[in-house]
Protein backbone atom coordinates (compact mmCIF):
# COMPACT_ATOMS: atom_id res chain seq x y z
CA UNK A 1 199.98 60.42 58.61
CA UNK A 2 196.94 63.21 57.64
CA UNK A 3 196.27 64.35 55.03
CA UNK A 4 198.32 67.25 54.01
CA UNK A 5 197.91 70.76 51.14
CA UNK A 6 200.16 71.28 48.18
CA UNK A 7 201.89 74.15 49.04
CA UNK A 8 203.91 76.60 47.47
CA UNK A 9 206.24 78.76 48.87
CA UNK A 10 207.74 82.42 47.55
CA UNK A 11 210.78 84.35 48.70
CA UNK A 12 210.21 87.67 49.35
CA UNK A 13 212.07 90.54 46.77
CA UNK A 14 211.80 93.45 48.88
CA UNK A 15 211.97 91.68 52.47
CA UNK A 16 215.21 89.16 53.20
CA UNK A 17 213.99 85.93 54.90
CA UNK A 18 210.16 86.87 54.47
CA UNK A 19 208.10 83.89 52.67
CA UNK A 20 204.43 83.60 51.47
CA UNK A 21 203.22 80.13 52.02
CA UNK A 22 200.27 79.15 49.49
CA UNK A 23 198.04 76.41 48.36
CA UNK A 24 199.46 75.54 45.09
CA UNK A 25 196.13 75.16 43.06
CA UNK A 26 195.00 78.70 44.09
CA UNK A 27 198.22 80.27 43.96
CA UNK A 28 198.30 84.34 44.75
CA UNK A 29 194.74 84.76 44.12
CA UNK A 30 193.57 84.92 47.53
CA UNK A 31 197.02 87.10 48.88
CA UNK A 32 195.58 90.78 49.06
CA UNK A 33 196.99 93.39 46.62
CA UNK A 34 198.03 95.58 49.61
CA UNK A 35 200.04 92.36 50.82
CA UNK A 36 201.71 92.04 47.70
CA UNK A 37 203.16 95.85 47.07
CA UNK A 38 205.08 95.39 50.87
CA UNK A 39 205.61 91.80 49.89
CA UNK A 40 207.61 92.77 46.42
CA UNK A 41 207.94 90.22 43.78
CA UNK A 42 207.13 86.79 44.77
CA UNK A 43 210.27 84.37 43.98
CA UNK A 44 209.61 80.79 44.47
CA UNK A 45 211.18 79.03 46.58
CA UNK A 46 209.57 75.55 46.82
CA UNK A 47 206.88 73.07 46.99
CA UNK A 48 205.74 71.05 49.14
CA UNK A 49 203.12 68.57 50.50
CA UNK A 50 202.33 70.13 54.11
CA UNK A 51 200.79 68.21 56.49
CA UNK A 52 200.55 68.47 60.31
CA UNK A 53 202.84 66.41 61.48
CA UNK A 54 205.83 68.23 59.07
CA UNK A 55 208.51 70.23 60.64
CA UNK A 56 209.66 73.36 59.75
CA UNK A 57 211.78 76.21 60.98
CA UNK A 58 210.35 79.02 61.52
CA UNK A 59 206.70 77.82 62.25
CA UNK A 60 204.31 75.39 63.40
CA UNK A 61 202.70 73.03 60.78
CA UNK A 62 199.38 73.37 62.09
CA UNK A 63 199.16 77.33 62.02
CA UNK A 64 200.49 77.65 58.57
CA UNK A 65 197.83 75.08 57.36
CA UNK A 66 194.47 76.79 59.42
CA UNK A 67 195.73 80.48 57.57
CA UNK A 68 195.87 78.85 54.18
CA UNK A 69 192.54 77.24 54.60
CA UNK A 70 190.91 80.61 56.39
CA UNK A 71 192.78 83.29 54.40
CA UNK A 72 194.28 81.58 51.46
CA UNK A 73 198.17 82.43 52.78
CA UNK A 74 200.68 82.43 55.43
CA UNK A 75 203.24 84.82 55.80
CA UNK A 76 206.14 83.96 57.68
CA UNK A 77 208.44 87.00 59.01
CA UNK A 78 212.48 86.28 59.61
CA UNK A 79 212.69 86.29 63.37
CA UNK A 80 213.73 88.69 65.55
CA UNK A 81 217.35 89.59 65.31
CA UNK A 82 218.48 88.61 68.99
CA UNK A 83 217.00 85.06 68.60
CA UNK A 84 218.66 84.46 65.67
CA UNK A 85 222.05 85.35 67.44
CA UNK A 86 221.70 83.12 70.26
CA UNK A 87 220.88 79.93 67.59
């Protein structure tokens, strides 16, 4: 298995099903301010380790990992309405 990132996730206030994925060391430090008034008050959500190979819902492994490293977040927006109707 590779090597995977601590990383914490927050819950959106403002936007339902919006989450902010970040390396748990750094935290929100990297997350721009202007991000973070649309974003509302980060809840947590959870933590965990993320590595490649790890499934999740809503995105690819890979792609959440690369933004962390490049930008110091992810944000992950619920998906469209009419694909989650047909699920």
């Amino acid at each position: 298995m590779s090597e995977g990132r601590l990383v914490q996730i927050f819950r959106s206030s403002r936007r339902e099903g919006t989450y902010l994925f970040v390396d748990l060391r750094e935290g929100l430090a990297r997350v721009p301010e202007a991000l973070m008034l649309h974003f509302g008050r980060p809840e947590p959500a959870m933590r965990l380790n993320l590595t490649p190979e790890r499934k999740l819902a809503q995105a690819e492994a890979p792609a959440v990992l690369a933004a962390i490293a490049e930008r110091g977040y992810y944000l992950q927006f619920p998906p469209p309405k009419d694909e989650a109707d047909r699920g």
